[in-house]
Every structure is written in structure tokens, then in C-alpha cells.
C-alpha atoms as a PDB file:
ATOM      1  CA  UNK A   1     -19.886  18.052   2.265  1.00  0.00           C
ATOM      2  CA  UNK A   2     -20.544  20.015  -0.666  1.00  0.00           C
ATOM      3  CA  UNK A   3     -21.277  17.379  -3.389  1.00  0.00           C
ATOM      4  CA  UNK A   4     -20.274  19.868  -5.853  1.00  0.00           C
ATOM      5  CA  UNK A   5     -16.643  19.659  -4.206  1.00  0.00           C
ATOM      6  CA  UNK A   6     -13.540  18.847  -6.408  1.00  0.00           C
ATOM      7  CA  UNK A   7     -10.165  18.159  -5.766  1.00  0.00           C
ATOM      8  CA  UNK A   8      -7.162  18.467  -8.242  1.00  0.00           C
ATOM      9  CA  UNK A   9      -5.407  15.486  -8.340  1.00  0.00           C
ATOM     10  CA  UNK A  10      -2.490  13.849 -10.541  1.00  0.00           C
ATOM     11  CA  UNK A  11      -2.716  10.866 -12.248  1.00  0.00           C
ATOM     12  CA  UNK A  12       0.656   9.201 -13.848  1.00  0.00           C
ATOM     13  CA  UNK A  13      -0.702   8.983 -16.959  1.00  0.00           C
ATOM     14  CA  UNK A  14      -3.196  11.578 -17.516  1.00  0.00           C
ATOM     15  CA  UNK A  15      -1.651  14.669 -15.809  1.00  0.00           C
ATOM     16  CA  UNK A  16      -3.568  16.851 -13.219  1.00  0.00           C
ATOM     17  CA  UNK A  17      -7.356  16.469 -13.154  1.00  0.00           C
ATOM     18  CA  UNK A  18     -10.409  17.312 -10.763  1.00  0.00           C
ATOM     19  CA  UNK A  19     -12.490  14.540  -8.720  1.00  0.00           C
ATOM     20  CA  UNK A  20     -15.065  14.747  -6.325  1.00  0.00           C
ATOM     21  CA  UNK A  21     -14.043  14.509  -3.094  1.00  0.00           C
ATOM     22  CA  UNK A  22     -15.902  11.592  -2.443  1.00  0.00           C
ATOM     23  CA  UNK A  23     -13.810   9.809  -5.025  1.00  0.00           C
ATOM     24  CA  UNK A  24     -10.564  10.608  -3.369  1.00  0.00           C
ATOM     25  CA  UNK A  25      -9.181   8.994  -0.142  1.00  0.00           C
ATOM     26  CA  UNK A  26      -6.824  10.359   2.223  1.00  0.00           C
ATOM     27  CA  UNK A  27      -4.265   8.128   3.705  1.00  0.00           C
ATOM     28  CA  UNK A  28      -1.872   8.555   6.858  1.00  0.00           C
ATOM     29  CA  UNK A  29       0.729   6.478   7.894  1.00  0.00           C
ATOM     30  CA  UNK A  30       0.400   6.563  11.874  1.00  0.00           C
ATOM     31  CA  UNK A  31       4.266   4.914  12.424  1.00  0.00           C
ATOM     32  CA  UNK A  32       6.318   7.847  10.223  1.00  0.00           C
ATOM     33  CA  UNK A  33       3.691  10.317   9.776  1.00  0.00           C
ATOM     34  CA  UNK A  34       3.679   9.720   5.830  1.00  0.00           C
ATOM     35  CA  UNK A  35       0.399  11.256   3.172  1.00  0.00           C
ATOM     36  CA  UNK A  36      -0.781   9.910   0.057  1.00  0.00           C
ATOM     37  CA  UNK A  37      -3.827  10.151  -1.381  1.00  0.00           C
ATOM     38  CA  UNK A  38      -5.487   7.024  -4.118  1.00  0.00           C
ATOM     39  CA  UNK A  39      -8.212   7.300  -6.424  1.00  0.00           C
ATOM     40  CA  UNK A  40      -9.331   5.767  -9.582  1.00  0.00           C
ATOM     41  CA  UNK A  41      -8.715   8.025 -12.415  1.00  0.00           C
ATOM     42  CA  UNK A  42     -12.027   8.597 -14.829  1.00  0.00           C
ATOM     43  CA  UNK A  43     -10.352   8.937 -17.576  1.00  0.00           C
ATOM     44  CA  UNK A  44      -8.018   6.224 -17.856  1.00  0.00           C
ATOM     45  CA  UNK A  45      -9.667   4.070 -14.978  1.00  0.00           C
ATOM     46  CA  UNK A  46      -6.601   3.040 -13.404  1.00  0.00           C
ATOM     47  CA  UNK A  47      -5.986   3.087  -9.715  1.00  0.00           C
ATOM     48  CA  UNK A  48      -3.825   5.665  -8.802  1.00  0.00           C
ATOM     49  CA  UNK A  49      -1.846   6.348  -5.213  1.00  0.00           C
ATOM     50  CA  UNK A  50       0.445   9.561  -4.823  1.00  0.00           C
ATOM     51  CA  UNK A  51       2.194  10.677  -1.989  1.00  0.00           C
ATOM     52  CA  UNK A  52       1.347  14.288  -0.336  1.00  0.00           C
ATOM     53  CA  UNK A  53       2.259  16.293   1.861  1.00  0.00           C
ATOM     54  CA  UNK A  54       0.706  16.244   5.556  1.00  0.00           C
ATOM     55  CA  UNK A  55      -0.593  20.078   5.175  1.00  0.00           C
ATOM     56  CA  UNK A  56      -2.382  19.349   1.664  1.00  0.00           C
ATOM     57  CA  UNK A  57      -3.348  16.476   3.195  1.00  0.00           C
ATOM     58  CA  UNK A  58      -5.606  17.835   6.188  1.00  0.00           C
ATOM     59  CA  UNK A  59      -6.379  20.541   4.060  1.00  0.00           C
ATOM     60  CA  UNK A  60      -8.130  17.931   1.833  1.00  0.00           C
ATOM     61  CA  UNK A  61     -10.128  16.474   4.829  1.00  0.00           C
ATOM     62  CA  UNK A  62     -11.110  19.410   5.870  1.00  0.00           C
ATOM     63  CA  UNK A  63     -12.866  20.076   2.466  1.00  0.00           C
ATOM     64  CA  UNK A  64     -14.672  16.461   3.005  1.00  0.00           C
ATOM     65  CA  UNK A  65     -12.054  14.135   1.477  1.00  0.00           C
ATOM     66  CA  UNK A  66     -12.273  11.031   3.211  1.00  0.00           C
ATOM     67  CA  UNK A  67      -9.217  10.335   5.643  1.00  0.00           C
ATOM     68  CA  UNK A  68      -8.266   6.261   6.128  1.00  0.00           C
ATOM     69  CA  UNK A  69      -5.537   5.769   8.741  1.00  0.00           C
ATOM     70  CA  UNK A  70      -2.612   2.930   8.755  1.00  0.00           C
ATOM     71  CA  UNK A  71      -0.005   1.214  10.673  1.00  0.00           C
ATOM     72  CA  UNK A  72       3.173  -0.585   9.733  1.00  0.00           C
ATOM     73  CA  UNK A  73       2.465  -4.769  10.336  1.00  0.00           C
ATOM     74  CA  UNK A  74       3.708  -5.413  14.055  1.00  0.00           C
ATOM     75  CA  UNK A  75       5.663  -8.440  12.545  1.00  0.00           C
ATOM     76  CA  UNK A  76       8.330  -5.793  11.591  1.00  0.00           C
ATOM     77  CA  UNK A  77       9.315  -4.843  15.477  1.00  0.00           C
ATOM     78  CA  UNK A  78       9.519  -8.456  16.016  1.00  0.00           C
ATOM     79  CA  UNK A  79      13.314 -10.085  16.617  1.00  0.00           C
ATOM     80  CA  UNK A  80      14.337 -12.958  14.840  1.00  0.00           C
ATOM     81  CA  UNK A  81      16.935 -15.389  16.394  1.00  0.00           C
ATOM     82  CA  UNK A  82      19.087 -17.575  13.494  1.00  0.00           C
ATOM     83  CA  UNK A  83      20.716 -16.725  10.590  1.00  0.00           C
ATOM     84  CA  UNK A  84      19.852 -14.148   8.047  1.00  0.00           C
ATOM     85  CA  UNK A  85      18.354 -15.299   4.695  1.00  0.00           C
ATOM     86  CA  UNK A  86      21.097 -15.412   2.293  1.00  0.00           C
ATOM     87  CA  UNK A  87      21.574 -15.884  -1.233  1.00  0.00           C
ATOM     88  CA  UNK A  88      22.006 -19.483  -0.998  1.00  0.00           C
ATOM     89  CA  UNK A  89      19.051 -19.998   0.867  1.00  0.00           C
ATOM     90  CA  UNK A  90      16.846 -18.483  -1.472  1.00  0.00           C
ATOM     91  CA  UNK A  91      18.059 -20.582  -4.393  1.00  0.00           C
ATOM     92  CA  UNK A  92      17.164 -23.711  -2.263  1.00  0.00           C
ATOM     93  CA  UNK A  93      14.145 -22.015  -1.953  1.00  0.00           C
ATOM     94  CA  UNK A  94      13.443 -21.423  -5.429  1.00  0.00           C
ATOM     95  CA  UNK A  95      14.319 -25.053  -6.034  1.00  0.00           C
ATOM     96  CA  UNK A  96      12.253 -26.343  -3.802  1.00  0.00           C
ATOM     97  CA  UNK A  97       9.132 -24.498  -5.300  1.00  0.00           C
ATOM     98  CA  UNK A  98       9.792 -25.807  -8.741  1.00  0.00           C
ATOM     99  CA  UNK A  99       8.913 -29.135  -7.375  1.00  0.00           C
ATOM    100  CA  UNK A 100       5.364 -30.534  -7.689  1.00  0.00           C
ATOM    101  CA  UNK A 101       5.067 -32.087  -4.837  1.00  0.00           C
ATOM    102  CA  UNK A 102       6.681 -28.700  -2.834  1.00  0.00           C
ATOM    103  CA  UNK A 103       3.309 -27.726  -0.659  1.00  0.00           C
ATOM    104  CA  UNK A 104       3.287 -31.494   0.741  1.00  0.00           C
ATOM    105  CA  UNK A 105       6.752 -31.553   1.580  1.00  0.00           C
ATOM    106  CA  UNK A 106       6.464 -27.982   3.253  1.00  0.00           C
ATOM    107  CA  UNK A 107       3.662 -29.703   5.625  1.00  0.00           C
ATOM    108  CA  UNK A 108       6.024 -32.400   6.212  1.00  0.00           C
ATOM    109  CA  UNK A 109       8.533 -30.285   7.582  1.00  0.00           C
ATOM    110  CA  UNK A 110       9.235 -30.751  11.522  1.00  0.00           C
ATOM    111  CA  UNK A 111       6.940 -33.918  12.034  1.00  0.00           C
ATOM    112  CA  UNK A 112       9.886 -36.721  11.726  1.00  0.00           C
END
């Protein structure tokens, strides 16, 4: 890789600007085959994620932009038997973490 490289890439508040590559990582969702790209921007030095598409995407890695792969958690394949969280139950919720004593009474829960 070219350490002379650059990339054009947008940041929300600063518009378009060029990187290095090695500043700029490529990221690929593995479950729905979805791009983005994140960087820290140098001139506002906030961190920055975009979405891309797939074909600017390689084309990026192929220039030397690093590539960093994901997956969706498996937790979301998993089924669930019981009732659906509903409104109600989140108030209770809600209630039950304005308490002080709420983390010792969440231990608590299934010894009696």
C-alpha cells in the first residue's frame, strides 16, 4: 500500500474530504451483505460511520483500505417462549429501576 494513498470520504459535518487509507476502515455485514465505511474526521475529530455501496466498497480494499467483517448477534435467531414485552411491562420496569435497592432485588429474583 501506497502510503501516499487517499480516499474521499464524507463526514456529516465537514462535507467530502481525503484520508489516508490507513485511516479508513471498511466494514461488511456478512448476514445482509450491507457496506459502510468509519473513520475519524481530522478536521472536526469526530468519529464518523457512512454506509456504501458493496462496489465502492471492494474498490476501496483493493486500493489498501482496511476491510473488518461482522455478523448480526446469534441471540437474534433465538425463539422466545412467553409473552411479548408490552407497554405495561416496561413501566414496571422503569419503576423498578428507580428504586435504590433495584440491583439486590434483581439478584433476589427466583431464589424463594
Amino acid at each position: 500500500m501506497d502510503r501516499n494513498t487517499h480516499i474521499i470520504v464524507n463526514c456529516r459535518d465537514c462535507g467530502q474530504i481525503r484520508m489516508p487509507v490507513a485511516g479508513v476502515t471498511i466494514r461488511g455485514c456478512l448476514d445482509d451483505d450491507k457496506w459502510s465505511y468509519r473513520f475519524t474526521c481530522p478536521d472536526c475529530d469526530l468519529p464518523t460511520v457512512e454506509d456504501t455501496s458493496s462496489a465502492r466498497a471492494l474498490d476501496a480494499v483493493e486500493i489498501g483500505v482496511n476491510l473488518e467483517t461482522w455478523r448480526y448477534p446469534i441471540e437474534l435467531d433465538e425463539k422466545h417462549d412467553g409473552p411479548k414485552l408490552n407497554l405495561v411491562d416496561v413501566l414496571d420496569l422503569h419503576r423498578a429501576l428507580n428504586r435504590p435497592d433495584w440491583f439486590e432485588t434483581l439478584t433476589q429474583v427466583g431464589k424463594n
